[in-house]
C-alpha atoms as a PDB file:
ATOM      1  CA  UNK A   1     192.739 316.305 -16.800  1.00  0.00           C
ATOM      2  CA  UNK A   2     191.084 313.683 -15.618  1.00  0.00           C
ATOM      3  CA  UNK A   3     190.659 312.969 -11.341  1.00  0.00           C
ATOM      4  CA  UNK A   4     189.346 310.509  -9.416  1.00  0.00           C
ATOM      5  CA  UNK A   5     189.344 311.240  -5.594  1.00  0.00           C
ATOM      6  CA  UNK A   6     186.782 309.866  -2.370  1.00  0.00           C
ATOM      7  CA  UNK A   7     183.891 311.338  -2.048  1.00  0.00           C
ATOM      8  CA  UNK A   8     183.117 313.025   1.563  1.00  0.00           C
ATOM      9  CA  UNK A   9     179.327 312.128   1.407  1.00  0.00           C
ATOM     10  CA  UNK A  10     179.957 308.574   0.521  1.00  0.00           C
ATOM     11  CA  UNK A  11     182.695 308.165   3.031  1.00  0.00           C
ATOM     12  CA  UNK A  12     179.542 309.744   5.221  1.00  0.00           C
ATOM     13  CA  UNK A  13     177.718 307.522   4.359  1.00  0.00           C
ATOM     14  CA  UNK A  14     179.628 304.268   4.670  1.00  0.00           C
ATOM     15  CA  UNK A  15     180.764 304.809   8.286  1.00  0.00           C
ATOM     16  CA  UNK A  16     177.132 304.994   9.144  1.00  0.00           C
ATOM     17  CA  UNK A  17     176.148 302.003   7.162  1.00  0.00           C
ATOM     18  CA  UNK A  18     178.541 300.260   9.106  1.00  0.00           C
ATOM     19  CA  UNK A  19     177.850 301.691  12.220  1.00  0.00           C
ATOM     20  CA  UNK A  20     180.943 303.402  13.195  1.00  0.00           C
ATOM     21  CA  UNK A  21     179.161 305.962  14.736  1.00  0.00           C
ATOM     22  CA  UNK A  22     182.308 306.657  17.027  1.00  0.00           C
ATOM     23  CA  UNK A  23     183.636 308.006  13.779  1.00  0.00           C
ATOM     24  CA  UNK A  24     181.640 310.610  12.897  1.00  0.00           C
ATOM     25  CA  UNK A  25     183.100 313.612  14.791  1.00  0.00           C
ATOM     26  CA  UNK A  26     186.849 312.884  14.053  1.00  0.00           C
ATOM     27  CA  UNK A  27     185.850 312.752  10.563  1.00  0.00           C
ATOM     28  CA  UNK A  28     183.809 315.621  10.030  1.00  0.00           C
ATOM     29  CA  UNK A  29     186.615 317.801  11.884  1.00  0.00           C
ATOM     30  CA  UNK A  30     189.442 316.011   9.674  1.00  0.00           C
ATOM     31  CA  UNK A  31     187.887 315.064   6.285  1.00  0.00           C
ATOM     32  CA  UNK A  32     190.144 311.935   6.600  1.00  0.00           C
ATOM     33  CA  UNK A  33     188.889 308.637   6.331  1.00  0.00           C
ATOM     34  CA  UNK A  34     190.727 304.744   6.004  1.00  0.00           C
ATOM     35  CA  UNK A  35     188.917 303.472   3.228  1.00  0.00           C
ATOM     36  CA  UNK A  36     189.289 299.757   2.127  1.00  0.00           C
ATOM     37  CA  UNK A  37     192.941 299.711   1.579  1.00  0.00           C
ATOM     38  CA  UNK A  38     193.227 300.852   5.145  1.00  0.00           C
ATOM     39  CA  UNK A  39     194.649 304.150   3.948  1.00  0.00           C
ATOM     40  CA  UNK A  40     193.925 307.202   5.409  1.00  0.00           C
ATOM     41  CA  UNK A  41     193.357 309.523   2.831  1.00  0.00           C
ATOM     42  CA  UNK A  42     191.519 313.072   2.636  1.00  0.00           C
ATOM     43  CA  UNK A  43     187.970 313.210   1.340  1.00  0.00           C
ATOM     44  CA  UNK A  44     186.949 315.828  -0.580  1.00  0.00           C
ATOM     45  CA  UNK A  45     183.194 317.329  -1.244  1.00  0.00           C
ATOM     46  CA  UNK A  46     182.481 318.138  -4.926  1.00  0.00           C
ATOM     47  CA  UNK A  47     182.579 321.874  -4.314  1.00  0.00           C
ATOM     48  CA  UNK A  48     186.236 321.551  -2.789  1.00  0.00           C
ATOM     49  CA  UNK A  49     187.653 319.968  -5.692  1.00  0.00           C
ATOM     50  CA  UNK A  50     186.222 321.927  -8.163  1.00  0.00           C
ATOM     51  CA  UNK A  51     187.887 324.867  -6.247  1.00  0.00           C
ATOM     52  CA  UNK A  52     191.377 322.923  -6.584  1.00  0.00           C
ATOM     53  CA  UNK A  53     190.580 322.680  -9.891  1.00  0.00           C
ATOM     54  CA  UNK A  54     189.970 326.357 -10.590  1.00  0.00           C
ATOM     55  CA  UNK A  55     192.875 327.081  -8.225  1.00  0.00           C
ATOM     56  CA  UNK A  56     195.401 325.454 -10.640  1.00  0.00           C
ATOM     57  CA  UNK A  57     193.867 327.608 -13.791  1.00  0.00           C
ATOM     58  CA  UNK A  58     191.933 324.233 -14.983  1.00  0.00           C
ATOM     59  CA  UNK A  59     188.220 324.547 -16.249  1.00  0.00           C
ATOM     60  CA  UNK A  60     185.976 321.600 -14.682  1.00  0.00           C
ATOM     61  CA  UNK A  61     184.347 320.483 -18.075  1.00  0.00           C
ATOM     62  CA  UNK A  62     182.112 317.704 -16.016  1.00  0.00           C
ATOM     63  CA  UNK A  63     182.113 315.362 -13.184  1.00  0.00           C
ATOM     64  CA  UNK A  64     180.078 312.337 -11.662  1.00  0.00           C
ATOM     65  CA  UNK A  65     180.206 310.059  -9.311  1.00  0.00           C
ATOM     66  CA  UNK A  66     181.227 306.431  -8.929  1.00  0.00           C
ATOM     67  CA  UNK A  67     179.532 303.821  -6.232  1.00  0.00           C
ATOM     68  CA  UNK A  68     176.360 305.874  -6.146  1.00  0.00           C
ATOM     69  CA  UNK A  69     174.597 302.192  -6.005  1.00  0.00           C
ATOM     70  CA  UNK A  70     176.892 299.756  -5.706  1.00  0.00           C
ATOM     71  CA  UNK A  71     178.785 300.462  -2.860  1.00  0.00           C
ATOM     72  CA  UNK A  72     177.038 298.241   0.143  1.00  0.00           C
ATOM     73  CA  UNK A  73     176.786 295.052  -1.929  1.00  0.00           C
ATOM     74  CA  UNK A  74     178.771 292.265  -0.502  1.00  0.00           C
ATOM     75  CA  UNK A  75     178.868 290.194  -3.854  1.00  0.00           C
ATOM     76  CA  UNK A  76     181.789 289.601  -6.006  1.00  0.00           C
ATOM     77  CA  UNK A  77     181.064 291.108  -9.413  1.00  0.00           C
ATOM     78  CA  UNK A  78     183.141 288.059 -10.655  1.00  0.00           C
ATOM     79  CA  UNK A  79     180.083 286.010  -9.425  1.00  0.00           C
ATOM     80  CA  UNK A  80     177.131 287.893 -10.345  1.00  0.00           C
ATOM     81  CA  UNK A  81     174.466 287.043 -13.189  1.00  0.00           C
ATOM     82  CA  UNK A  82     175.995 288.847 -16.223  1.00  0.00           C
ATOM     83  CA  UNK A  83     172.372 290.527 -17.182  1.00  0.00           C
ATOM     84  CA  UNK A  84     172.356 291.585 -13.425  1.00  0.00           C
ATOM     85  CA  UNK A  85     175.954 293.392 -13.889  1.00  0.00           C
ATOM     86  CA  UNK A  86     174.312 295.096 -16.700  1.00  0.00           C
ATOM     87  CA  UNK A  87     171.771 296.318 -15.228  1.00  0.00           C
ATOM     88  CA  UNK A  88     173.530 297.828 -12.117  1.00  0.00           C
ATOM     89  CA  UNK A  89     176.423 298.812 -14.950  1.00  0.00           C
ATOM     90  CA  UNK A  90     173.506 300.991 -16.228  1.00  0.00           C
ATOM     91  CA  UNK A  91     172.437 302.458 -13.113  1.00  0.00           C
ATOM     92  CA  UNK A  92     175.320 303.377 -11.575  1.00  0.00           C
ATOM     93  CA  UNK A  93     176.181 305.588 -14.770  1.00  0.00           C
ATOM     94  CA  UNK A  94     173.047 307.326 -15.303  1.00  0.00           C
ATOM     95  CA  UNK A  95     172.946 307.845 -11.168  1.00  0.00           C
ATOM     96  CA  UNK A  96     176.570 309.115 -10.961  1.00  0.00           C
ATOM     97  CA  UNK A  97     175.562 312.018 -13.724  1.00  0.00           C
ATOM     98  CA  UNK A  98     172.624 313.219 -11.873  1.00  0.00           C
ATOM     99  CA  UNK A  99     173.044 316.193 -10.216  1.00  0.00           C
ATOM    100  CA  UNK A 100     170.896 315.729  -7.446  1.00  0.00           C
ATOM    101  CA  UNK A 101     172.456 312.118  -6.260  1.00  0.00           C
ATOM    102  CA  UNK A 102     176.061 312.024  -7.845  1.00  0.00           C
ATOM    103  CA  UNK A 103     177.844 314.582  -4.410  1.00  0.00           C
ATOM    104  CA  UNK A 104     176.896 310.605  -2.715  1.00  0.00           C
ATOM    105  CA  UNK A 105     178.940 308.545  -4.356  1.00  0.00           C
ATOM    106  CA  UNK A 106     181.625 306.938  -3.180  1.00  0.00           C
ATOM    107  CA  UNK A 107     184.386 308.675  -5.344  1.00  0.00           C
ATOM    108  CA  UNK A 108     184.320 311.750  -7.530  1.00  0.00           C
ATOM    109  CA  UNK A 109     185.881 311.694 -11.169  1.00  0.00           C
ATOM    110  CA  UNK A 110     186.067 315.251 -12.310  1.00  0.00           C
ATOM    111  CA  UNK A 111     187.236 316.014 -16.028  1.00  0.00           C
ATOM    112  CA  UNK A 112     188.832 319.720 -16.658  1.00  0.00           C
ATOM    113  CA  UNK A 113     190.839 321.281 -18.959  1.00  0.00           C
ATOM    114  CA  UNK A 114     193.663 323.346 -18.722  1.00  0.00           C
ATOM    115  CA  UNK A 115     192.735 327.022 -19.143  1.00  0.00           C
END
């Protein structure tokens, strides 16, 4: 099983990047959030969906995190230096394993197997 849902903390952490401080209580008391697509979906901390996980008799084998890094750049990747891409290709996947950093990134991709 592989999932890929948002990330509460990075969610967090986007609406205060962009200053939408006006945000902040509706979304802690909801967990809902309109991301880029302007959909309003739930957002989930890691500890939530490994629960789901469980819940449905699955065993989380791993997870990480993607847009640990990336997230607040304004640049097309289309556009960017290719080394530069690689580089921030590299980072984002050894920051989205570590344990202490990947609960921030903007989505969560958990892998699990059925029990």
């Amino acid at each position: 099983i592989s999932i890929v849902e948002k990330s509460y903390y990075g969610a967090l952490a986007r609406l205060v990047r962009e200053e939408r401080f006006d945000e902040l209580p509706r979304f802690r008391r909801r967990q809902r959030f309109a991301n880029r697509a302007s959909q309003n979906v739930y957002v989930f901390r890691p500890e939530e969906l490994q629960d789901v996980l469980k819940q449905g008799t699955a065993e989380v084998l791993e997870w990480s995190a993607i847009g640990v890094l990336s997230d607040p750049l304004d640049t097309q990747v289309s556009i960017m230096d290719q080394v530069d891409v690689q580089q921030l290709a590299e980072l984002e996947y050894e920051l989205g394993r570590r344990s202490d950093l990947r609960a921030g990134g903007q989505m969560l991709h958990f892998i699990a197997r059925k029990k």
